[in-house]
C-alpha atoms as a PDB file:
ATOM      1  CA  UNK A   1      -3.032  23.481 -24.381  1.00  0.00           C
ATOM      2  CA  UNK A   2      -4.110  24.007 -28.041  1.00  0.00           C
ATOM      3  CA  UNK A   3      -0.363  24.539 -29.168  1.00  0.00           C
ATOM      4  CA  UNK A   4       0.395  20.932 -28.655  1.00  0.00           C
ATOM      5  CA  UNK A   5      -2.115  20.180 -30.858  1.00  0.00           C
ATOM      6  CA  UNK A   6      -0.102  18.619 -33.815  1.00  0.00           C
ATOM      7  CA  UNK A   7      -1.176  15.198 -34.889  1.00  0.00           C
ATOM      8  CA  UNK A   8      -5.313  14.895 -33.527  1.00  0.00           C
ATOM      9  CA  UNK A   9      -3.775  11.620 -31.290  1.00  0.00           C
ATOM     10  CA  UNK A  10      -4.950  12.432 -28.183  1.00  0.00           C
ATOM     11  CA  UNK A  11      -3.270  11.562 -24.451  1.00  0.00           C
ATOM     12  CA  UNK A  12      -4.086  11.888 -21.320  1.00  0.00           C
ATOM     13  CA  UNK A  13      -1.506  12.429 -18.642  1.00  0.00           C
ATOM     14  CA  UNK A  14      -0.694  11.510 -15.197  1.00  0.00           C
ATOM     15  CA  UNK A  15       2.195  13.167 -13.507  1.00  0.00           C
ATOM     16  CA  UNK A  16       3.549  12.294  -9.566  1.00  0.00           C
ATOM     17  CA  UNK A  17       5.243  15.011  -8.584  1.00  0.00           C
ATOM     18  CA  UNK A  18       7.474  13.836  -5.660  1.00  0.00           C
ATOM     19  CA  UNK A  19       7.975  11.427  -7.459  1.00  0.00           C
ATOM     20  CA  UNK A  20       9.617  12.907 -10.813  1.00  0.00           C
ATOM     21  CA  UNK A  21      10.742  15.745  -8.854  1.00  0.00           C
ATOM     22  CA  UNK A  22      12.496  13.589  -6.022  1.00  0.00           C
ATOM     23  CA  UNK A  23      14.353  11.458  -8.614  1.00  0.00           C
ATOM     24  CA  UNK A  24      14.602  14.380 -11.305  1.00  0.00           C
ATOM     25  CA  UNK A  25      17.050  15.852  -8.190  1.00  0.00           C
ATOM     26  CA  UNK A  26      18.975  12.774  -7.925  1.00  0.00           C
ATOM     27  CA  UNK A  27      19.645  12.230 -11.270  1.00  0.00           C
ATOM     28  CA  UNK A  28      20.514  15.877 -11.443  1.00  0.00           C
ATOM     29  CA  UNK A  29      23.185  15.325  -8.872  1.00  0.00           C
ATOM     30  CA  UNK A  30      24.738  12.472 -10.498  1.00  0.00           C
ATOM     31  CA  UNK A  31      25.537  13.859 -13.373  1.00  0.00           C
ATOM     32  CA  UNK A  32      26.138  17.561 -12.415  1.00  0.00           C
ATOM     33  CA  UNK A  33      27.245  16.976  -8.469  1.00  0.00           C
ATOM     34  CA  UNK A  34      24.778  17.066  -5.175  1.00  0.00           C
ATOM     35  CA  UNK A  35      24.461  21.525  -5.373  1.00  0.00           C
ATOM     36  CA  UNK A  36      22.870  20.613  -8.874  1.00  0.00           C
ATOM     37  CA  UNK A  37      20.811  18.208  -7.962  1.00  0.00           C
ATOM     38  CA  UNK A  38      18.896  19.876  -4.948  1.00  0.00           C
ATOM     39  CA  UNK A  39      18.432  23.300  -7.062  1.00  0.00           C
ATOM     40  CA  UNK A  40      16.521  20.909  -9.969  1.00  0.00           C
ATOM     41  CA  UNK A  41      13.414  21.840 -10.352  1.00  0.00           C
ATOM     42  CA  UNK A  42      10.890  20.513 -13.149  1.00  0.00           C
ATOM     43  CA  UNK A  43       9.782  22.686 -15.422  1.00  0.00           C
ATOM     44  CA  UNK A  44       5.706  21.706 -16.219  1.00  0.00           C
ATOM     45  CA  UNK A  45       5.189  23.336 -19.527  1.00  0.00           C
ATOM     46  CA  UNK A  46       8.883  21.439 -21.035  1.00  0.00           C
ATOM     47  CA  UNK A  47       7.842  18.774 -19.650  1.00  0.00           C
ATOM     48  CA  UNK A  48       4.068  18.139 -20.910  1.00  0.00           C
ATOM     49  CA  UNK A  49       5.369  19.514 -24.230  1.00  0.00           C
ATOM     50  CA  UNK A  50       8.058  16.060 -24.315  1.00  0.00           C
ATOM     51  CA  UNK A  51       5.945  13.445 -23.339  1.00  0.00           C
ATOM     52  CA  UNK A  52       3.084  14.434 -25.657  1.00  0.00           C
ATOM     53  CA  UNK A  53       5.351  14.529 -28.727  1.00  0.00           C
ATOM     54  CA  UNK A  54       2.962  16.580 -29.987  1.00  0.00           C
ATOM     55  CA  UNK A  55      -0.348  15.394 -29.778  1.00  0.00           C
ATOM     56  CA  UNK A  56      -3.333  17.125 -28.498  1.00  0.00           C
ATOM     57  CA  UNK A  57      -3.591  16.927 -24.362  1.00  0.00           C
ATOM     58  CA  UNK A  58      -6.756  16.096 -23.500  1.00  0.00           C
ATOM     59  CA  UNK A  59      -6.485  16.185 -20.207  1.00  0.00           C
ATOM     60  CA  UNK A  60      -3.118  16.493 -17.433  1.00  0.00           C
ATOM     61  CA  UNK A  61      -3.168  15.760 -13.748  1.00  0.00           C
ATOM     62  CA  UNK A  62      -0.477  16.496 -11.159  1.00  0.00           C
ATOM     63  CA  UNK A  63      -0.588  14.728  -7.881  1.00  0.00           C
ATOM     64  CA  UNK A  64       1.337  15.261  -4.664  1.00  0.00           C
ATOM     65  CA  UNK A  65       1.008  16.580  -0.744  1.00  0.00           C
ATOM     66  CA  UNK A  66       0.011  19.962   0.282  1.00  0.00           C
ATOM     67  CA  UNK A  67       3.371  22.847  -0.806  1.00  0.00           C
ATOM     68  CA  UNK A  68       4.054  25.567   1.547  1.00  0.00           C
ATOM     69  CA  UNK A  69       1.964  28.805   1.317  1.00  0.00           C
ATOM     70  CA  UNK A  70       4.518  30.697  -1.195  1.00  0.00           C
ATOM     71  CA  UNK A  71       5.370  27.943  -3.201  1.00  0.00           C
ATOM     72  CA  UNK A  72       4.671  28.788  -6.882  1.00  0.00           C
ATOM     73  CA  UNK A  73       4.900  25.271  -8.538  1.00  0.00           C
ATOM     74  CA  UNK A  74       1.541  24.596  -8.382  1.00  0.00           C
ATOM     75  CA  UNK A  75      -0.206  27.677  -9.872  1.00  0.00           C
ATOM     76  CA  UNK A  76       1.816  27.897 -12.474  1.00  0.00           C
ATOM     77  CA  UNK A  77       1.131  24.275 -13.248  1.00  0.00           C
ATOM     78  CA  UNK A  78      -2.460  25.389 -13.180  1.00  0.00           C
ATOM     79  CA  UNK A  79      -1.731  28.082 -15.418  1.00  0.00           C
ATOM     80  CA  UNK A  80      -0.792  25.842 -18.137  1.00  0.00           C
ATOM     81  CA  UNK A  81      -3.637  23.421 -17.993  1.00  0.00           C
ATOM     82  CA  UNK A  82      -2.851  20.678 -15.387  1.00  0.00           C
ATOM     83  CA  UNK A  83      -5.331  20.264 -13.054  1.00  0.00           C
ATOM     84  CA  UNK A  84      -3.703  19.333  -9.178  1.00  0.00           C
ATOM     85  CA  UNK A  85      -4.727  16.920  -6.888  1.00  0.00           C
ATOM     86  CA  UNK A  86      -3.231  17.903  -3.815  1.00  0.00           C
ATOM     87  CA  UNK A  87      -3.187  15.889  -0.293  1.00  0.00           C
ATOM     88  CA  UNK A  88      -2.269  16.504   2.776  1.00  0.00           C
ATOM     89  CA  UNK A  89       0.959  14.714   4.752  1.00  0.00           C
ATOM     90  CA  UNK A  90       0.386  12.848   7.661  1.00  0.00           C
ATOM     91  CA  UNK A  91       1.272  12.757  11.366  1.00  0.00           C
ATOM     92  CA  UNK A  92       5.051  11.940  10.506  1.00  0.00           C
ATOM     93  CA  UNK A  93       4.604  14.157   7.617  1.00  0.00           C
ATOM     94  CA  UNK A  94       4.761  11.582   5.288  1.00  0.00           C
ATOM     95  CA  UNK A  95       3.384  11.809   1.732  1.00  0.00           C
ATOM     96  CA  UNK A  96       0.535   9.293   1.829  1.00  0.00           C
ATOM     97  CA  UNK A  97      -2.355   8.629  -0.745  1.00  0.00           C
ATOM     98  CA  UNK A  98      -0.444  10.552  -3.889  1.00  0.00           C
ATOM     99  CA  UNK A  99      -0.828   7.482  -5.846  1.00  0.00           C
ATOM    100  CA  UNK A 100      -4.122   5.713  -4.532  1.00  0.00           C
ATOM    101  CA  UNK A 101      -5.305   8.930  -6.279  1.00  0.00           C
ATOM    102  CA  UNK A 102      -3.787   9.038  -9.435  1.00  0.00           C
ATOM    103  CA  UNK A 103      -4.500   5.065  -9.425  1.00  0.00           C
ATOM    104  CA  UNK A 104      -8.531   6.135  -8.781  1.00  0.00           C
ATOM    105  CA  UNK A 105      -8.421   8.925 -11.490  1.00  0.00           C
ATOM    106  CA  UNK A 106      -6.575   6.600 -13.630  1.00  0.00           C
ATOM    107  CA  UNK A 107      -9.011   3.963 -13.857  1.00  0.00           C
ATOM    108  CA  UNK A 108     -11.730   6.364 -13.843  1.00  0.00           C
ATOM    109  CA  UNK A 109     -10.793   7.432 -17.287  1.00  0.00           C
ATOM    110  CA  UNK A 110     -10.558   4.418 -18.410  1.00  0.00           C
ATOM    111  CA  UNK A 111     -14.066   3.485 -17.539  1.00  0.00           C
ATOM    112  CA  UNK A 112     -15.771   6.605 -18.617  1.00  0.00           C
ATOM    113  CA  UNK A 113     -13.707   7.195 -21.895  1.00  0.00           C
ATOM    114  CA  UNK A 114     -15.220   4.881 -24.813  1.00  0.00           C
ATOM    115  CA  UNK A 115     -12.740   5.617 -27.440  1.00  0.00           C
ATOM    116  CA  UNK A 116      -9.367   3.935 -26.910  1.00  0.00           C
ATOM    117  CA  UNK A 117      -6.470   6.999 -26.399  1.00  0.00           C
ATOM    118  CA  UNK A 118      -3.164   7.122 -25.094  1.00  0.00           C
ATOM    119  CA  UNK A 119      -2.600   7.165 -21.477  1.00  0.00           C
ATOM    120  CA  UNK A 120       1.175   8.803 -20.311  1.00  0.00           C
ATOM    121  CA  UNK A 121       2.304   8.338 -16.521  1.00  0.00           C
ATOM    122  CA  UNK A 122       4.878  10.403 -15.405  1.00  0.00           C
ATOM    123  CA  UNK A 123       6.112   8.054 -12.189  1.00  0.00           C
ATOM    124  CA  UNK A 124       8.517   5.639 -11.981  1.00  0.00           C
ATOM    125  CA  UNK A 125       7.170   3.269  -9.115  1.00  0.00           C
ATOM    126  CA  UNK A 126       6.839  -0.437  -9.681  1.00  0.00           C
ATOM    127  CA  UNK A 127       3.010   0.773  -8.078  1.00  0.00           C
ATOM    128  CA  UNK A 128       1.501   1.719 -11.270  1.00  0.00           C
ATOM    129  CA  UNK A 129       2.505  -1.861 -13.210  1.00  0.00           C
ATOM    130  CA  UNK A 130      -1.129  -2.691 -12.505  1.00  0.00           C
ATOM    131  CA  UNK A 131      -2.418   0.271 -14.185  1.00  0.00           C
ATOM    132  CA  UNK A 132      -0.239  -0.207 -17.546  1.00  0.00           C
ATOM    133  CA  UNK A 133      -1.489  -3.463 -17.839  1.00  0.00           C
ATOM    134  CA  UNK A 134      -5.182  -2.778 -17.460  1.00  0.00           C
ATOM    135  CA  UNK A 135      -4.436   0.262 -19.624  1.00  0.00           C
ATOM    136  CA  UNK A 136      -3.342  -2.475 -22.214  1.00  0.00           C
ATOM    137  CA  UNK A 137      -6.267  -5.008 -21.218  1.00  0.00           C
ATOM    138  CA  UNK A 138      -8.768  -2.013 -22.187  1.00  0.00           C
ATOM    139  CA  UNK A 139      -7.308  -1.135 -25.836  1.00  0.00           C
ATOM    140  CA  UNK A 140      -5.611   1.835 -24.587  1.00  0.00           C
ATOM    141  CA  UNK A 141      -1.989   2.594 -25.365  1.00  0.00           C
ATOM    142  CA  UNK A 142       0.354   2.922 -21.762  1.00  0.00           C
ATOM    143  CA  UNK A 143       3.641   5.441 -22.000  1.00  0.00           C
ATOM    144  CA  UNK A 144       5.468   5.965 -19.039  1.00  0.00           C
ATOM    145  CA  UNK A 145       8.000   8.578 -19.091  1.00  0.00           C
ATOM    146  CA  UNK A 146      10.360   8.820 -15.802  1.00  0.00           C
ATOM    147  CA  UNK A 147      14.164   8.624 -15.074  1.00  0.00           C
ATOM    148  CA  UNK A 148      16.412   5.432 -15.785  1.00  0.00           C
ATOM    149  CA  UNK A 149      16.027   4.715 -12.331  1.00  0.00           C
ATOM    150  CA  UNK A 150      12.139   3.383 -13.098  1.00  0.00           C
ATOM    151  CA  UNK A 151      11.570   0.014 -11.781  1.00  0.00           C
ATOM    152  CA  UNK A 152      12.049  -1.966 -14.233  1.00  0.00           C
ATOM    153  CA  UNK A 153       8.446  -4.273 -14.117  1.00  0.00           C
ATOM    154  CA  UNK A 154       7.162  -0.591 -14.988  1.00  0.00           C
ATOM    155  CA  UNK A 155       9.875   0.091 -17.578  1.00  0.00           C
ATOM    156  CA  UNK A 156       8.696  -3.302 -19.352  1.00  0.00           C
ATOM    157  CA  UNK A 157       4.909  -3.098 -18.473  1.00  0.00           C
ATOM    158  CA  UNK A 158       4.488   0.446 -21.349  1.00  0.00           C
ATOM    159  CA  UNK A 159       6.000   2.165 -23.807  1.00  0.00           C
ATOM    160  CA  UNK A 160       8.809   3.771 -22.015  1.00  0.00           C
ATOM    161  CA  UNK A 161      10.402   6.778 -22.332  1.00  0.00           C
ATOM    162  CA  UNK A 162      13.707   7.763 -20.637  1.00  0.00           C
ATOM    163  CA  UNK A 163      14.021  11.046 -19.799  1.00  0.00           C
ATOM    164  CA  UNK A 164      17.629  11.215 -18.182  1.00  0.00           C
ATOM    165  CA  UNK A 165      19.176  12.451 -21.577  1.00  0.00           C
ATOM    166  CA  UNK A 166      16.434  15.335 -21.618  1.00  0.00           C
ATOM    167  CA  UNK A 167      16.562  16.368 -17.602  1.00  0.00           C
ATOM    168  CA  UNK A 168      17.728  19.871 -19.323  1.00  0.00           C
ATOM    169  CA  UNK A 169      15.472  20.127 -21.693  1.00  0.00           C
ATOM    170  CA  UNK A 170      12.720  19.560 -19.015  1.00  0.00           C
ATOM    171  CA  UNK A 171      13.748  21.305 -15.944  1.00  0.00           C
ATOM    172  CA  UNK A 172      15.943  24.158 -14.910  1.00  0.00           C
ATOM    173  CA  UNK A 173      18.296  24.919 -12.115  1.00  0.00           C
ATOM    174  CA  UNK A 174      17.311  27.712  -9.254  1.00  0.00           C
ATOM    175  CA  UNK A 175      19.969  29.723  -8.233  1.00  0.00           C
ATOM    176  CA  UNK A 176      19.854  28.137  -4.842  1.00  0.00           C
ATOM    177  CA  UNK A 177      18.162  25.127  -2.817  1.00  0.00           C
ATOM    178  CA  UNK A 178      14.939  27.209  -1.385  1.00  0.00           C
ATOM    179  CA  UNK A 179      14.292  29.341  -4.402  1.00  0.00           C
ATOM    180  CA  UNK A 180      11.194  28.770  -5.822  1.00  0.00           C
ATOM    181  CA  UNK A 181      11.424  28.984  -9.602  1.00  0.00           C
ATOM    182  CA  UNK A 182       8.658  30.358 -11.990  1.00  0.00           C
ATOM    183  CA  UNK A 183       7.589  28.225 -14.653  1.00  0.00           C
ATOM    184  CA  UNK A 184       7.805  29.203 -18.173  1.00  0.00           C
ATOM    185  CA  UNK A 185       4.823  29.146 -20.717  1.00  0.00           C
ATOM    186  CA  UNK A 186       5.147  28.498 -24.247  1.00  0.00           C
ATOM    187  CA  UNK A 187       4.102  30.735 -27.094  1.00  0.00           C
ATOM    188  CA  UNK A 188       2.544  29.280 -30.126  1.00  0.00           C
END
C-alpha cells in the first residue's frame, strides 16, 4: 500500500463490511432509485485510498460472515493489502460476532502499539462509541468514516467523515443485482 504513502502520518483501519456495504446500498437507492441501490457495490482500493487522505496504511482489516464460494470481494480485498477476518453465520444465518472481532483487534492495537497513530473505522453502529472513546483516552486520534445514516453518539464520539457525497467516488454499480464485480487496483 506504499502509494498511499504521502504525508509519513500513519492509520490504521477497520472496515465492517455488511455494514458499509448494507447501508452503502441504501443510500445508493435513495438517491439513484432501489435497481441502483442493490447493484452498489464498494469498491476497496477507492475506498482505503479516501479515508486515508493520503497517509501511509499501516495496517487495514475487513470484517464480515463467510461469502459464497465465487464471490470475488474478498480476494481482491486481499490483493490490495487488507487482511479479512471472516466468520461464519449462524443457525438463522445471521451475521453474528463481525464486530466483537473488530472490537478485540481494535483494542489489541491499541495495547500493543506504543506510539500514538490514527485509528479509522469504517462502521456506522452506535457499537463502536466505546472504542472511539478509549481510542481518545489512549492518545490516539479516532476517524470514523460511514454514511449520514451513522448513529449519531458515533458521529460525535470521532472525527467524522461523511461519505454520502463520495458513494461514487468509492463504489461502482454492477450491471445487475448478483454480479459480482472485480475490484480495481491503483497504479502509482
Amino acid at each position: 500500500m506504499e502509494w498511499l504513502d504521502k504525508t509519513g502520518m500513519t492509520v490504521y483501519v477497520y472496515i465492517d463490511n455488511s455494514n458499509i456495504w448494507i447501508e452503502g446500498k441504501k443510500i445508493a437507492a435513495g438517491l439513484h432509485g432501489r435497481d441502483m441501490g442493490e447493484r452498489y457495490r464498494i469498491d476497496f482500493g477507492r475506498l482505503l485510498r479516501e479515508v486515508s487522505g493520503g497517509r501511509v496504511i499501516y495496517s487495514a482489516r475487513l470484517y464480515g460472515s463467510r461469502p459464497p464460494p465465487a464471490d470475488s470481494v474478498w480476494k481482491a480485498a486481499e490483493t490490495l493489502g487488507i487482511r479479512p477476518t471472516i466468520l461464519d453465520r449462524n443457525k438463522q444465518n445471521k451475521e453474528k460476532g463481525v464486530d466483537a472481532e473488530l472490537l478485540l483487534d481494535a483494542g489489541e492495537t491499541l495495547s500493543e502499539t506504543p506510539v500514538h497513530e490514527t485509528m479509522v473505522l469504517v462502521a456506522g453502529d452506535g457499537d463502536y462509541v466505546p472504542l472511539c472513546e478509549r481510542i481518545g483516552r489512549r492518545g490516539w486520534k479516532a476517524e470514523v468514516h460511514f454514511w449520514d445514516n451513522a448513529a449519531v453518539k458515533l458521529q460525535k464520539s470521532a472525527e467524522f467523515n461523511d461519505l454520502t457525497p463520495k458513494h461514487e467516488a468509492i463504489g461502482r454499480y454492477a450491471r445487475s443485482a448478483d454480479e459480482d464485480l472485480l475490484i480495481e487496483t491503483y497504479s502509482r
